[in-house]
Protein backbone atom coordinates (compact mmCIF):
# COMPACT_ATOMS: atom_id res chain seq x y z
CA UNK A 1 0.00 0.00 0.00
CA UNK A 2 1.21 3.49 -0.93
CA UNK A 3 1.81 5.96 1.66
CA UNK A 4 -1.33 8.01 0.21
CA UNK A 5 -3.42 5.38 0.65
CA UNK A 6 -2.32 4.68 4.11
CA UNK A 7 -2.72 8.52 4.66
CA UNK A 8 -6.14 8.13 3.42
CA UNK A 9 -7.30 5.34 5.79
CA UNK A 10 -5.34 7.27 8.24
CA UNK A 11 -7.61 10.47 8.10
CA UNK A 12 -10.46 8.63 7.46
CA UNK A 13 -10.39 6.57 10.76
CA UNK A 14 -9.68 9.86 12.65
CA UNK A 15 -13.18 11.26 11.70
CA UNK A 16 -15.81 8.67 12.39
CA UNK A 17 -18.31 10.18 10.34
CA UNK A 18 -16.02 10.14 6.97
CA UNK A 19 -17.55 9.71 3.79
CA UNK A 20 -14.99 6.82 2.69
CA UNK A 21 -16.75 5.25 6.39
CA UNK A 22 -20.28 5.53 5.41
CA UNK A 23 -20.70 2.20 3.57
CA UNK A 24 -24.22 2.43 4.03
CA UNK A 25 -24.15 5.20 1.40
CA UNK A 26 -23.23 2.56 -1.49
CA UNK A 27 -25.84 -0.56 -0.67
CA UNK A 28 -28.92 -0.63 -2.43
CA UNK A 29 -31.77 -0.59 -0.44
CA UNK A 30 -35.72 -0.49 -1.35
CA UNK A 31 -38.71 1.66 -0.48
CA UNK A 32 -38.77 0.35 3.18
CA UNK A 33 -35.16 0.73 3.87
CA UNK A 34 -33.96 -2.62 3.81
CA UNK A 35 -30.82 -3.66 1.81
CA UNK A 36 -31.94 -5.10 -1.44
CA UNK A 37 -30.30 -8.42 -2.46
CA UNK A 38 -29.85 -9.75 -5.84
CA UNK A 39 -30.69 -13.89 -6.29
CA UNK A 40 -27.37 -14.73 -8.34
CA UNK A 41 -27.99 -17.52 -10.49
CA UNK A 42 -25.69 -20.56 -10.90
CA UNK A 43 -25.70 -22.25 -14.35
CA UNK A 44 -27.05 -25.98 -14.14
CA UNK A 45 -24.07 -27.05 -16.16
CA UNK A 46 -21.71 -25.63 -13.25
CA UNK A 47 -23.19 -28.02 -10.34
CA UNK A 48 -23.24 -30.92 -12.85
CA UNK A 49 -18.99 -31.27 -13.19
């Protein structure tokens, strides 16, 4: 890891309320608030081998 990016963390950690923190920010979430989840779906062929 660079020393920027360590710097980065490092400030970021200081301020609990930092952007690069707030994780929350980035999940999808629905109407009600909860996080919406995507069903991923496995090709038949790939449980067969």
């Amino acid at each position: 890891m660079t020393n920027l990016a360590q710097n980065l963390l490092d400030s970021a950690a200081k301020d609990e309320n930092h952007p690069a923190l707030r994780m929350d920010d980035a999940v999808p979430k629905g109407p009600t608030g909860k996080i919406l989840r995507r069903a991923v779906e496995v090709p038949q062929e790939v449980g067969q081998r």
